[in-house]
N, C-alpha and C. Protein backbone atom coordinates (compact mmCIF):
# COMPACT_ATOMS: atom_id res chain seq x y z
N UNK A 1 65.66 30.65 -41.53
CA UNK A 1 65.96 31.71 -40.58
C UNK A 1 67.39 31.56 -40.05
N UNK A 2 68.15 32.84 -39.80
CA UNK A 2 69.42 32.75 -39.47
C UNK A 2 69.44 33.38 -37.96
N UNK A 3 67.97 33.57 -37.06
CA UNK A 3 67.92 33.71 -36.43
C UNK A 3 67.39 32.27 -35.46
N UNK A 4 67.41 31.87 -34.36
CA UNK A 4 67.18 30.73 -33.70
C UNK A 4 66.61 30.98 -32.05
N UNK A 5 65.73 30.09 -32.01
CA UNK A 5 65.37 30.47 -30.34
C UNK A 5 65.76 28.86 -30.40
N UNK A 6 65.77 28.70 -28.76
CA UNK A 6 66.19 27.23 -28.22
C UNK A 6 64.89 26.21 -28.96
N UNK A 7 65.98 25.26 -29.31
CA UNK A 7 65.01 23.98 -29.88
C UNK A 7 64.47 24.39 -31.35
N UNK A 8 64.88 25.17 -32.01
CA UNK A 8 64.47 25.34 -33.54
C UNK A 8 65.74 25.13 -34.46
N UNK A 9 65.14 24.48 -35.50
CA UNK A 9 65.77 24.24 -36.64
C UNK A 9 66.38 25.25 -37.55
N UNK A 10 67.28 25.20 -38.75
CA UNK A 10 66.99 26.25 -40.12
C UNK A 10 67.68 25.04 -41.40
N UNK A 11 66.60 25.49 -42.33
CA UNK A 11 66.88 24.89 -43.42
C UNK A 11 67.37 25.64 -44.16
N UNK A 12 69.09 25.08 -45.16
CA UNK A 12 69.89 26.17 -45.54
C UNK A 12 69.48 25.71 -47.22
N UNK A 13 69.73 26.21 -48.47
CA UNK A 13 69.35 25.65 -49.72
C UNK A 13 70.70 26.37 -50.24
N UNK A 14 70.77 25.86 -51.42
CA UNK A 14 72.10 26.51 -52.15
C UNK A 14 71.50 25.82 -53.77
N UNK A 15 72.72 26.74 -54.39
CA UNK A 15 72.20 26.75 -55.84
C UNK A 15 72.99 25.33 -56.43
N UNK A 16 72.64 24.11 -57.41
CA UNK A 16 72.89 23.41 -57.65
C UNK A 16 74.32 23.42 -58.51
N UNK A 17 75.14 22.54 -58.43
CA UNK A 17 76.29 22.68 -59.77
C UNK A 17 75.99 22.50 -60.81
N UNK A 18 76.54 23.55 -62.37
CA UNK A 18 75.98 23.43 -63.14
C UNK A 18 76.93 22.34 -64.18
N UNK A 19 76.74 22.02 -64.84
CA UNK A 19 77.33 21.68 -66.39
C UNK A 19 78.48 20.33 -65.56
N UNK A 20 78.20 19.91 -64.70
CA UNK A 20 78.90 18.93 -64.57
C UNK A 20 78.14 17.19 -63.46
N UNK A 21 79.23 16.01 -63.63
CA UNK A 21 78.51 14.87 -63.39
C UNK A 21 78.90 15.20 -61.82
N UNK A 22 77.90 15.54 -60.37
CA UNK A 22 78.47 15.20 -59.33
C UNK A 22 78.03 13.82 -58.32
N UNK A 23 78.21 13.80 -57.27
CA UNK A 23 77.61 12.50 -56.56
C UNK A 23 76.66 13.49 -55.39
N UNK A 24 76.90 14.44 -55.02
CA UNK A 24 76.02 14.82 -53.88
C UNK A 24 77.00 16.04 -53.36
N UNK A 25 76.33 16.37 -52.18
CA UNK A 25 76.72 17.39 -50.96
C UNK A 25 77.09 16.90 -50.06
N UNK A 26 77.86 17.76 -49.69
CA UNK A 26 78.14 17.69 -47.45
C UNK A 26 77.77 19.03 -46.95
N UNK A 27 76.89 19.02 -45.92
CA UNK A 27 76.95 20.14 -45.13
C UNK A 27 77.66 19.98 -44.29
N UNK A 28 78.24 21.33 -43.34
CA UNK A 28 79.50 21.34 -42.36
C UNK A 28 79.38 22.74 -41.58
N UNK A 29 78.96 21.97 -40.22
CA UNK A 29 78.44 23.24 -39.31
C UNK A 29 80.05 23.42 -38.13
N UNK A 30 80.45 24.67 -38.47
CA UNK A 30 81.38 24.90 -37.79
C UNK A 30 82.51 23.87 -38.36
N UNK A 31 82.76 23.55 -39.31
CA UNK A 31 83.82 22.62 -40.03
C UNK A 31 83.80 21.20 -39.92
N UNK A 32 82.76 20.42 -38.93
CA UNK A 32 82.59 19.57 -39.17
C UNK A 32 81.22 18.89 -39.81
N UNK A 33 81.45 17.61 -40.57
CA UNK A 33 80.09 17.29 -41.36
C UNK A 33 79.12 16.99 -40.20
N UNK A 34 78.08 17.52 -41.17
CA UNK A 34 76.47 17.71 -40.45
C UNK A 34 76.06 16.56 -40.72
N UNK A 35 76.07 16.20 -42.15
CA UNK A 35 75.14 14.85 -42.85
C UNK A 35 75.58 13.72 -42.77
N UNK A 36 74.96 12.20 -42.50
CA UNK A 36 75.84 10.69 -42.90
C UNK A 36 75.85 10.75 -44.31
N UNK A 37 74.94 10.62 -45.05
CA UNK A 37 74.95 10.14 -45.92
C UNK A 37 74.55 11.07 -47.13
N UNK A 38 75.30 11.23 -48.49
CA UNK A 38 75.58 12.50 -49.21
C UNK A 38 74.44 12.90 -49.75
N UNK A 39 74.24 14.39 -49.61
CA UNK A 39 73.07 15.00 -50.17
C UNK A 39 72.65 15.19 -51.29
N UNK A 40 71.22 14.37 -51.48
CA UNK A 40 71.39 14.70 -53.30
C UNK A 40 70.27 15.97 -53.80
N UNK A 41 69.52 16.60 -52.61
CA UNK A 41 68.57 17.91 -52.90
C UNK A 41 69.79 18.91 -52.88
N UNK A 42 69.23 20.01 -53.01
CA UNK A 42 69.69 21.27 -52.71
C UNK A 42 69.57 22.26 -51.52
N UNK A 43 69.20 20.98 -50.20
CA UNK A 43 68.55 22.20 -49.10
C UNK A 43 68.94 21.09 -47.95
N UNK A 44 69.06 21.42 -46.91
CA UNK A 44 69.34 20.72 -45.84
C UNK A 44 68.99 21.25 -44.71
N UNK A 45 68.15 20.83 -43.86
CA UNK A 45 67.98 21.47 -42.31
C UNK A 45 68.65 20.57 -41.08
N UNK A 46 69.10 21.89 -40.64
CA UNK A 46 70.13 21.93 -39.48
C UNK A 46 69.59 21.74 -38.23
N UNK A 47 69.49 20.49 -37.69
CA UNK A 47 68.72 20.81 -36.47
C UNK A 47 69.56 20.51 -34.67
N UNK A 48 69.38 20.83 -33.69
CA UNK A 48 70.19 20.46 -32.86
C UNK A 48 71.04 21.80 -32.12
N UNK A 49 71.30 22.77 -32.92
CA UNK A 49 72.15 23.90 -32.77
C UNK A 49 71.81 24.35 -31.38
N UNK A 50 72.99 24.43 -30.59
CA UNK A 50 73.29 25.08 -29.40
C UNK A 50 73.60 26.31 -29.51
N UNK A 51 73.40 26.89 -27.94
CA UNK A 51 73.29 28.09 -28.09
C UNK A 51 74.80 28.88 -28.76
N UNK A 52 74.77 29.90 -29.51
CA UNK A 52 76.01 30.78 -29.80
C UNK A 52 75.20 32.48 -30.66
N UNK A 53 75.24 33.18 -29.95
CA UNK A 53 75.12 34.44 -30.34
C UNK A 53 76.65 34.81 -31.38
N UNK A 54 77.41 34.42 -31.46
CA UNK A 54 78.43 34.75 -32.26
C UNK A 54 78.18 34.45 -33.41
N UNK A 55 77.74 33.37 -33.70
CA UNK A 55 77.30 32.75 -34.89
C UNK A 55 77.80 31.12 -35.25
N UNK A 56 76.83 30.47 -35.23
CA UNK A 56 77.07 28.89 -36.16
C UNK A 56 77.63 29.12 -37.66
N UNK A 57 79.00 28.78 -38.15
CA UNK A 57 79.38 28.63 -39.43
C UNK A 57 78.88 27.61 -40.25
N UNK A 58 77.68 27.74 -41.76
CA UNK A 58 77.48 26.60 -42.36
C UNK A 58 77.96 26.53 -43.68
N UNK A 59 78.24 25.42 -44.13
CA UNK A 59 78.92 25.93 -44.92
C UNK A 59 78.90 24.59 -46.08
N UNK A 60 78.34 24.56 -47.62
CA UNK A 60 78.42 23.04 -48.21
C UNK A 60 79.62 22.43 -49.16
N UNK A 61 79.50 21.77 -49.73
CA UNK A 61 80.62 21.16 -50.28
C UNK A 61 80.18 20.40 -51.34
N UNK A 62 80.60 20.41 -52.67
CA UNK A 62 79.79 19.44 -53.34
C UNK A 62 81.05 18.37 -53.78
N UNK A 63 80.47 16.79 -54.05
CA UNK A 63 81.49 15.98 -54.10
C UNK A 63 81.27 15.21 -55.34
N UNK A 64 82.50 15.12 -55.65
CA UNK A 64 82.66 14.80 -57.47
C UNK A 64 83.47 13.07 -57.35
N UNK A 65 83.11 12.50 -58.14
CA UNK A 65 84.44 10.85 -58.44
C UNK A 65 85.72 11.11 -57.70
N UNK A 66 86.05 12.85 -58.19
CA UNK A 66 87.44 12.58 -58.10
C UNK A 66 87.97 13.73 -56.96
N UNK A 67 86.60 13.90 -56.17
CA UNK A 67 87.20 14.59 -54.59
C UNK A 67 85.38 15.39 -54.73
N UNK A 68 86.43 16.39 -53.36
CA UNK A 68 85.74 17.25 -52.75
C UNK A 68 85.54 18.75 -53.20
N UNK A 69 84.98 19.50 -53.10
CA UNK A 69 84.50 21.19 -53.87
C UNK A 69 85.77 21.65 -52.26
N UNK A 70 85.96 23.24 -52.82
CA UNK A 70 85.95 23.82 -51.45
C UNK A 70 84.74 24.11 -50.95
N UNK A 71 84.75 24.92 -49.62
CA UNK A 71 83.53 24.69 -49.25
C UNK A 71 82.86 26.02 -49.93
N UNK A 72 81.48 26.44 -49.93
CA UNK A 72 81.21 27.56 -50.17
C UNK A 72 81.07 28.56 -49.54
N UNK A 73 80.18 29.44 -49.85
CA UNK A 73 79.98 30.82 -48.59
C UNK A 73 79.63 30.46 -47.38
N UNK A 74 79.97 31.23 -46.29
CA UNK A 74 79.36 31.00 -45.21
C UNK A 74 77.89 31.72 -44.98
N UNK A 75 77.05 30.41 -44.90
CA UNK A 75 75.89 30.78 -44.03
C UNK A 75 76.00 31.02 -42.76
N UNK A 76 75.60 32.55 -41.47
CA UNK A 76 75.78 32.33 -40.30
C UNK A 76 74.67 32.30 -39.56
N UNK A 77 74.29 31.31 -38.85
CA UNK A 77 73.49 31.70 -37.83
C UNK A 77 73.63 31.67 -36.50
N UNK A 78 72.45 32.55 -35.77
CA UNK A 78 72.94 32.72 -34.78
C UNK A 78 71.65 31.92 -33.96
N UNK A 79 71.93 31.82 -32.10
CA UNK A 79 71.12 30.32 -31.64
C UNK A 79 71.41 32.02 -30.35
N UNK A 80 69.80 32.01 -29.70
CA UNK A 80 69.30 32.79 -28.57
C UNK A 80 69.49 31.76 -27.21
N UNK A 81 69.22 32.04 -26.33
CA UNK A 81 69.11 31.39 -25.19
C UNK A 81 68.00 31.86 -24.16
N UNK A 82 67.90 31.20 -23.17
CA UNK A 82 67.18 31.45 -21.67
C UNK A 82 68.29 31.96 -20.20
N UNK A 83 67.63 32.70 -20.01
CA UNK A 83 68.44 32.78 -17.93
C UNK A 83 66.94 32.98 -17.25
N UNK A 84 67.19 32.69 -15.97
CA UNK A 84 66.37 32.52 -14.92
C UNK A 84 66.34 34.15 -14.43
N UNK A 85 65.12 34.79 -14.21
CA UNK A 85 64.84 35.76 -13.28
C UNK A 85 64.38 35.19 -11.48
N UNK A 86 64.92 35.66 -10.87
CA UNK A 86 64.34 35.61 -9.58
C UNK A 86 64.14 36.76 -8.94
N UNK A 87 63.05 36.75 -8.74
CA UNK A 87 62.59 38.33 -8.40
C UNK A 87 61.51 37.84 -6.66
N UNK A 88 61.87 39.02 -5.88
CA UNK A 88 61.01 39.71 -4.80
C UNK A 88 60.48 40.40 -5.21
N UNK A 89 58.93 40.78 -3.77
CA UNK A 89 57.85 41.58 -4.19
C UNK A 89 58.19 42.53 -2.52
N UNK A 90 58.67 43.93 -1.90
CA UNK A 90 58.84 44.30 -1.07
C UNK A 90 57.64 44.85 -0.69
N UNK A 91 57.48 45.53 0.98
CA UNK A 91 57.23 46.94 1.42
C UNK A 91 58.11 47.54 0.99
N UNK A 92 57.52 48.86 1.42
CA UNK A 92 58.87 49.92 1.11
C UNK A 92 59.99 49.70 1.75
N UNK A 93 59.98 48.84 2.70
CA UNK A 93 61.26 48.60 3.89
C UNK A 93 62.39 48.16 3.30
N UNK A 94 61.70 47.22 2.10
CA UNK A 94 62.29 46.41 1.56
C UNK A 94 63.10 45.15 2.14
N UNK A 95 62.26 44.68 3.35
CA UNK A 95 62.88 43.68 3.83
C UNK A 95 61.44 42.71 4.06
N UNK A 96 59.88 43.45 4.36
CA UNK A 96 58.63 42.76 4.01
C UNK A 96 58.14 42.11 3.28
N UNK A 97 58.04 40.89 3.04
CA UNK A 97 56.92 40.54 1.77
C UNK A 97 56.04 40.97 1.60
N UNK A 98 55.43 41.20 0.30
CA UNK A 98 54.35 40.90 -0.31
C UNK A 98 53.73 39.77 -1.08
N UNK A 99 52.33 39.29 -0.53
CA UNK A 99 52.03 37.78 -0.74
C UNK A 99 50.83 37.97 -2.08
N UNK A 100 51.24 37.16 -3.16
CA UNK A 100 50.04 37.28 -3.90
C UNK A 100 49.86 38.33 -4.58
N UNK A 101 49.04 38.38 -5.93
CA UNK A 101 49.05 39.00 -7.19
C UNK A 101 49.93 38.74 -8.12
N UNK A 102 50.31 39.26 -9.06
CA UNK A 102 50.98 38.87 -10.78
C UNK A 102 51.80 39.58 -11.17
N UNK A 103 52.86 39.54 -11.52
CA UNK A 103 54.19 40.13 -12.08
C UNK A 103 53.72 40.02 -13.54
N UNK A 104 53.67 41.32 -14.51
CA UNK A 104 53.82 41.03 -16.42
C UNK A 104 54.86 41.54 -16.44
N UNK A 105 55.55 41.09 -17.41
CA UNK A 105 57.03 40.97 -17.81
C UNK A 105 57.30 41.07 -19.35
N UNK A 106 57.44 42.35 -19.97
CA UNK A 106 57.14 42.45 -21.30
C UNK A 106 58.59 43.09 -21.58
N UNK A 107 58.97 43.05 -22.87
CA UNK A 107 60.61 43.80 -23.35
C UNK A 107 60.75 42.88 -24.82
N UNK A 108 62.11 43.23 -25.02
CA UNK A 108 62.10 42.71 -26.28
C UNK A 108 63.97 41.54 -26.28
N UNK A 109 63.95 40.73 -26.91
CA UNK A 109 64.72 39.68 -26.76
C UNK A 109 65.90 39.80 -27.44
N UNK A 110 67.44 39.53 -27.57
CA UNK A 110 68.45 39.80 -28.44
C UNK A 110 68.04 40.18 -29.41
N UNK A 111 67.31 39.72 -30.49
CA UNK A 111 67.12 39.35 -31.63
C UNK A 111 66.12 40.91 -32.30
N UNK A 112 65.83 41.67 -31.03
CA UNK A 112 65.00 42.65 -31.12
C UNK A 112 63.26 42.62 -31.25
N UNK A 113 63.04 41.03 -31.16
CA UNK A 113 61.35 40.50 -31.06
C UNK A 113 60.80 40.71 -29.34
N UNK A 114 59.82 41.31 -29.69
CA UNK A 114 58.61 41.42 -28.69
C UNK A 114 58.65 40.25 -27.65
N UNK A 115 58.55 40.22 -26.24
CA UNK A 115 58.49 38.80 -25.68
C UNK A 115 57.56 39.35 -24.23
N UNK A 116 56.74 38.52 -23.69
CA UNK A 116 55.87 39.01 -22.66
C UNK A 116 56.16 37.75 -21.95
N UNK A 117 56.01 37.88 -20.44
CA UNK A 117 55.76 36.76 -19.82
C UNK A 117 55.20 36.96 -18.24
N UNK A 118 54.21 36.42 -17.54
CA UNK A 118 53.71 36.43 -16.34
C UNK A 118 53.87 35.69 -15.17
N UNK A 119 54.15 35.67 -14.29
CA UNK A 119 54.50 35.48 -12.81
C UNK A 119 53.64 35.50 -11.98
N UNK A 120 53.16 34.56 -10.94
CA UNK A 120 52.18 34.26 -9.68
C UNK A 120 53.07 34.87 -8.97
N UNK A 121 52.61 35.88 -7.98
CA UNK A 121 53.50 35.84 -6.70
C UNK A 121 53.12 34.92 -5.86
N UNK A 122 54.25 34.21 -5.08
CA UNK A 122 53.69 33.27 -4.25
C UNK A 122 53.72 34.12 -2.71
N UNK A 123 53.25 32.92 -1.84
CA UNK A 123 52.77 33.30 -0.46
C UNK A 123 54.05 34.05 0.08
N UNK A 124 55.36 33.88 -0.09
CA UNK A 124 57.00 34.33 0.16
C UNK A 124 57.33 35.92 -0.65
N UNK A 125 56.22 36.09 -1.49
CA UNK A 125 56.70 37.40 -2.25
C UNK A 125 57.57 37.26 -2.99
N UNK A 126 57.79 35.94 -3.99
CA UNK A 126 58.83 35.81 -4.58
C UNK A 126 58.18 35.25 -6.32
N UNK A 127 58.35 35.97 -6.92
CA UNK A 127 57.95 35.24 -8.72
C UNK A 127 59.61 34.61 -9.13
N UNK A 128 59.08 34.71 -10.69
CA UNK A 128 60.52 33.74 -11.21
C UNK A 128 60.32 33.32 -12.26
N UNK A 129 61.23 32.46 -13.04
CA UNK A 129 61.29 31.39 -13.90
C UNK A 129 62.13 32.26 -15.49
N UNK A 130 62.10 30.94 -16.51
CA UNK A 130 62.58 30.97 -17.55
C UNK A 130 62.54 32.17 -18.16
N UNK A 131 63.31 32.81 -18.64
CA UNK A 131 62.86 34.23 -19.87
C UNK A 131 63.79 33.97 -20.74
N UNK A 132 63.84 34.82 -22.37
CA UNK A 132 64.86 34.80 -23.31
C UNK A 132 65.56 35.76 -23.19
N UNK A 133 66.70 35.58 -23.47
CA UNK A 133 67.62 37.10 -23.22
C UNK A 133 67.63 38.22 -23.31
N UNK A 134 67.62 39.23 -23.04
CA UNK A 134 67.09 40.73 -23.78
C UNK A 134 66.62 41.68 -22.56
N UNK A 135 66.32 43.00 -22.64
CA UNK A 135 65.77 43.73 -21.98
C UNK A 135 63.83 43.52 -21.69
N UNK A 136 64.18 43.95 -20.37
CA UNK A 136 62.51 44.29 -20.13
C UNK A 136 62.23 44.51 -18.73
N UNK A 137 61.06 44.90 -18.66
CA UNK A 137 60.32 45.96 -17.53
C UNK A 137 59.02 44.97 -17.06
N UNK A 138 59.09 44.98 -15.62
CA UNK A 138 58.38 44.30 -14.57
C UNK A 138 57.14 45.04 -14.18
N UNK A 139 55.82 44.64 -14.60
CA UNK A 139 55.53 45.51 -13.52
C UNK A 139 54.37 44.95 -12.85
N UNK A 140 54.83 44.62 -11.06
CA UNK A 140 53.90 44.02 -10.23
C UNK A 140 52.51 44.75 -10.26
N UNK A 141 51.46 43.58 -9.92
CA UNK A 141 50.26 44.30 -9.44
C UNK A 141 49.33 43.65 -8.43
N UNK A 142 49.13 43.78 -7.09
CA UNK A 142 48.82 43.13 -6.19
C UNK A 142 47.93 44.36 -5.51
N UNK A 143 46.54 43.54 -5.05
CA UNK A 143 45.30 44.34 -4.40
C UNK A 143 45.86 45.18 -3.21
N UNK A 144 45.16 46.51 -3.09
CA UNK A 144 45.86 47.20 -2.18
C UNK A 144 46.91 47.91 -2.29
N UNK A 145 47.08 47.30 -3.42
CA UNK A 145 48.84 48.34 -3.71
C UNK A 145 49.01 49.15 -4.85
N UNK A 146 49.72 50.38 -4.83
CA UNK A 146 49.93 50.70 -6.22
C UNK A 146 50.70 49.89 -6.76
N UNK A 147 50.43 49.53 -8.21
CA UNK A 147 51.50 48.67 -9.44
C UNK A 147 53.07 49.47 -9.21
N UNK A 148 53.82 48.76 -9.42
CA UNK A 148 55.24 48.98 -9.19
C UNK A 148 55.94 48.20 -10.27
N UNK A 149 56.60 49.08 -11.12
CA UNK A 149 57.85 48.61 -12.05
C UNK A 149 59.48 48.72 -11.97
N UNK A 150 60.23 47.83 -12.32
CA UNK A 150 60.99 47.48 -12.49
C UNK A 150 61.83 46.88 -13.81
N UNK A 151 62.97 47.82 -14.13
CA UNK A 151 63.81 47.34 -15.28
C UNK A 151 64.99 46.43 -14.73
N UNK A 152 65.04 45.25 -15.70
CA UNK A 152 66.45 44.87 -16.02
C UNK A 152 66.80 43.58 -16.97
N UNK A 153 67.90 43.05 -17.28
CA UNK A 153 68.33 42.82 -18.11
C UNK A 153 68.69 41.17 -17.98
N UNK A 154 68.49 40.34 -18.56
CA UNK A 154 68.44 39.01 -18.70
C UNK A 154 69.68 38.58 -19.70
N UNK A 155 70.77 37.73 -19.13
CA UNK A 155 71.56 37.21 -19.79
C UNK A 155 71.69 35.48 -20.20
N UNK A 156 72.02 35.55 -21.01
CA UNK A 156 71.78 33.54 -20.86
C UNK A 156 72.85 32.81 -20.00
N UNK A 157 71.96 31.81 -19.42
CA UNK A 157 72.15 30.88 -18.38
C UNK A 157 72.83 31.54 -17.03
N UNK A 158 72.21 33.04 -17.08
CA UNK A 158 72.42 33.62 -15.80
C UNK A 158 71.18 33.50 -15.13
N UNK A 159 71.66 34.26 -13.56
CA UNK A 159 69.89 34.25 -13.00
C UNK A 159 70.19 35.99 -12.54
N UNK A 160 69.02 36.47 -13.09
CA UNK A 160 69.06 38.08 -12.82
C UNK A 160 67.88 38.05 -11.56
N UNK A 161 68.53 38.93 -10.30
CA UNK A 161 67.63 39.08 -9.46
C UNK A 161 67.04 40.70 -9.19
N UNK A 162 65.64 40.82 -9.14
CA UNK A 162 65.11 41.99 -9.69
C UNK A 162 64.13 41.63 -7.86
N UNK A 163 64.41 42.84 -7.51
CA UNK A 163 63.88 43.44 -6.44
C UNK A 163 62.48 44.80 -6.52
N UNK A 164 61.33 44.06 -6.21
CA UNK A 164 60.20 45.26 -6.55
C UNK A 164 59.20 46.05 -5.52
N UNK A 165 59.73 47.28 -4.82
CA UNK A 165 59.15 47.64 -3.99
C UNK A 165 57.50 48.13 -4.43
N UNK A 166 56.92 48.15 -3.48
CA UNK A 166 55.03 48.55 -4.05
C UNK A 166 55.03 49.33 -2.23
N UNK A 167 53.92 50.52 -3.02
CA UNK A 167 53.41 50.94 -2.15
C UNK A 167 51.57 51.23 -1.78
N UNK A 168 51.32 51.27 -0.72
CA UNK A 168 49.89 50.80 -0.89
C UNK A 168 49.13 51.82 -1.27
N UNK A 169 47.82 51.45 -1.41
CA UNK A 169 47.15 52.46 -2.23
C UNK A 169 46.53 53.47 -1.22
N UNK A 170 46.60 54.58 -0.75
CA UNK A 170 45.74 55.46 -0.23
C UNK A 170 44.61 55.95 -0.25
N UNK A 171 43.31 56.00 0.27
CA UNK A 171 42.32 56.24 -0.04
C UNK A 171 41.93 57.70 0.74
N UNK A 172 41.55 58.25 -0.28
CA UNK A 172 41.61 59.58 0.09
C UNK A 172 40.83 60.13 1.32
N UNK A 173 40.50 60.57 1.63
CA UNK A 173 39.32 61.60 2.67
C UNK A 173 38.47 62.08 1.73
N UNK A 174 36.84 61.89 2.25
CA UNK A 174 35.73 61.46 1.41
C UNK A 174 35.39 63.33 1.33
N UNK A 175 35.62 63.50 2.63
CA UNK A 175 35.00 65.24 3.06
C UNK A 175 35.55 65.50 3.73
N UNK A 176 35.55 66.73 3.82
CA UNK A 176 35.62 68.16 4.81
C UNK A 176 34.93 69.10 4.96
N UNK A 177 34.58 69.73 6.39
CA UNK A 177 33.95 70.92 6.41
C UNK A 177 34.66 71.68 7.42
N UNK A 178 34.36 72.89 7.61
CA UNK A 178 34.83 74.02 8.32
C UNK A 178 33.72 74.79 8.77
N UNK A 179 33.80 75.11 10.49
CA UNK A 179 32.79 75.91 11.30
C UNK A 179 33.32 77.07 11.90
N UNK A 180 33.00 77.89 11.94
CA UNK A 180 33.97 78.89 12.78
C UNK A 180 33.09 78.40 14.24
N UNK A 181 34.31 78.77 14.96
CA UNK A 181 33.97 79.25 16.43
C UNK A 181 33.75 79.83 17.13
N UNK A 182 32.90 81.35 17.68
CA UNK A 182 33.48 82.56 17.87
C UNK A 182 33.70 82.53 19.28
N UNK A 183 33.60 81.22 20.06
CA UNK A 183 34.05 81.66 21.23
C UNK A 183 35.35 81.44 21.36
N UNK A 184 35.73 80.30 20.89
CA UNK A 184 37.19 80.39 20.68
C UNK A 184 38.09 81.59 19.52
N UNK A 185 37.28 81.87 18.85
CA UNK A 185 37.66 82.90 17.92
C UNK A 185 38.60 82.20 16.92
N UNK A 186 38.07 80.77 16.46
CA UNK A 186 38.62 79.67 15.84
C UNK A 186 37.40 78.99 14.23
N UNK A 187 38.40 78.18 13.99
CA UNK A 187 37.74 77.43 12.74
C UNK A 187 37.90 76.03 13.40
N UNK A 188 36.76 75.43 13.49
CA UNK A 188 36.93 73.56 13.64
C UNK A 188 36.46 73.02 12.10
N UNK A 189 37.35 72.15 12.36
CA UNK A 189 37.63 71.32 10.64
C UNK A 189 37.32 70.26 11.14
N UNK A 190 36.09 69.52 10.64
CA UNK A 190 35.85 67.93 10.50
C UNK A 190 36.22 67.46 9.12
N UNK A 191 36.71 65.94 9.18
CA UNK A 191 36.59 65.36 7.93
C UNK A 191 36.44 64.19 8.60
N UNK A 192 36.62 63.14 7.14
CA UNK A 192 35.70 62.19 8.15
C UNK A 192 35.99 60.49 6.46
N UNK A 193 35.72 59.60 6.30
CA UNK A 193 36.33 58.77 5.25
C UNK A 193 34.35 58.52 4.64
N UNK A 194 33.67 58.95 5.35
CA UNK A 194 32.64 58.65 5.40
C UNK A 194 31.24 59.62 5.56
N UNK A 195 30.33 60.57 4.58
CA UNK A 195 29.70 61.76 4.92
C UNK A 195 28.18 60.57 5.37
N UNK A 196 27.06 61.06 6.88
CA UNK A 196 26.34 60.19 7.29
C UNK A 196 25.13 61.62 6.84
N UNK A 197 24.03 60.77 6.16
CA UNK A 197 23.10 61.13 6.34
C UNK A 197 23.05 62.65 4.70
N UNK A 198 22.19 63.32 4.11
CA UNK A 198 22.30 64.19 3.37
C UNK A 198 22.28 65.59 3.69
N UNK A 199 22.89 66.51 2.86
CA UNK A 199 23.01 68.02 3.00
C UNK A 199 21.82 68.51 2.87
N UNK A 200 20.73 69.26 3.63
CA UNK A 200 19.89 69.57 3.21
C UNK A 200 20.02 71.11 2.48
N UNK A 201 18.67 71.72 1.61
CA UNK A 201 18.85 72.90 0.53
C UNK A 201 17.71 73.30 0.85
N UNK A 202 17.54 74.55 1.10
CA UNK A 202 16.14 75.34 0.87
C UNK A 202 15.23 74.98 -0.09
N UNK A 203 13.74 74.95 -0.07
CA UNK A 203 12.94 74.57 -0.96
C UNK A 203 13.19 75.50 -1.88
N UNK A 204 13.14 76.84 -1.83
CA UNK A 204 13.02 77.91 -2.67
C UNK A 204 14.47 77.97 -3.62
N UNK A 205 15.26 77.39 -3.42
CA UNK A 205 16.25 77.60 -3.73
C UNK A 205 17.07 76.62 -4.72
């Protein structure tokens, strides 16, 4: 793979020299040698690579009695990274906490791969932690409240701070009725979160 997340390897292979006596290979990441001691397969894995979205140059060398090859094509790969999100959970005031429930955190990473990740809110209204670089969308969900989303954008070894207002959930009015009045020459409107007791219906009916 010429793609890399933190802490992964890639094993590069190349085609052998033909029709002649050699002693081995050098690999050479970014121009300097990778290997101690000279390669006598045809494949070598690279391990260690720090981060660079620009690209790691690899590149081999094969070595003869009487020297060195130039080097060959460049293999490039490229190495992803992490930044820190720190995120709040608001009122609408946006100066209130909200304590408790779960942040999902789904988008997709430089590299254009799928990446999800979840968040405790703590007692402070505050989630957080590690993500891979790339776009993606927040979206809190805590009892009582409507879910609330939030976009933004994660850079490596930055900390992106993402602010998420929620608003609570409303519960509607269960009923209403309407009476006229005729002494007032009015309508009285009850409602009420709660109807007590049943509507009664004519037998016949």
């Amino acid at each position: 793979s010429n793609k890399l997340y933190p802490g992964e390897s890639t094993t590069i292979s190349w085609l052998p020299v033909q029709d002649r006596s050699y002693r081995g290979y050098n690999v050479y990441v970014n121009g300097e040698k990778d290997n101690n001691a000279l390669i006598t397969e045809t494949s070598y894995t690279v391990e260690g690579l720090e981060y660079n979205m620009e690209g790691h140059e690899i590149t081999v060398t094969a070595v003869y009695d009487e020297g060195e090859s130039n080097p060959s094509n460049i293999a490039r790969v490229y190495v992803t990274g992490k930044g820190l999100v720190d995120g709040n959970i608001f009122e609408l005031d946006g100066v209130t906490p909200i304590a408790g429930g779960v942040v999902a955190v789904s988008g997709k990473d430089v590299f254009g791969e799928e990446q999800s990740y979840s968040f405790d809110i703590n007692d402070e209204g505050k989630f957080g932690g590690e993500i891979l670089e790339g776009s993606y969308k927040a979206t809190a969900t805590v009892d009582l409240y409507q879910d609330s989303k939030a976009k933004f954008e994660v850079a490596y070894n930055d900390t992106t701070h993402v602010a998420i207002l929620m608003t609570e959930v409303y519960t509607p009015v269960k009923y209403i009725t309407a009476t006229e009045v005729d002494s007032l020459d009015a309508v009285q409107l009850v409602w009420g979160m709660q109807r007590y007791g049943n509507p009664g219906e004519d037998f016949e009916t």
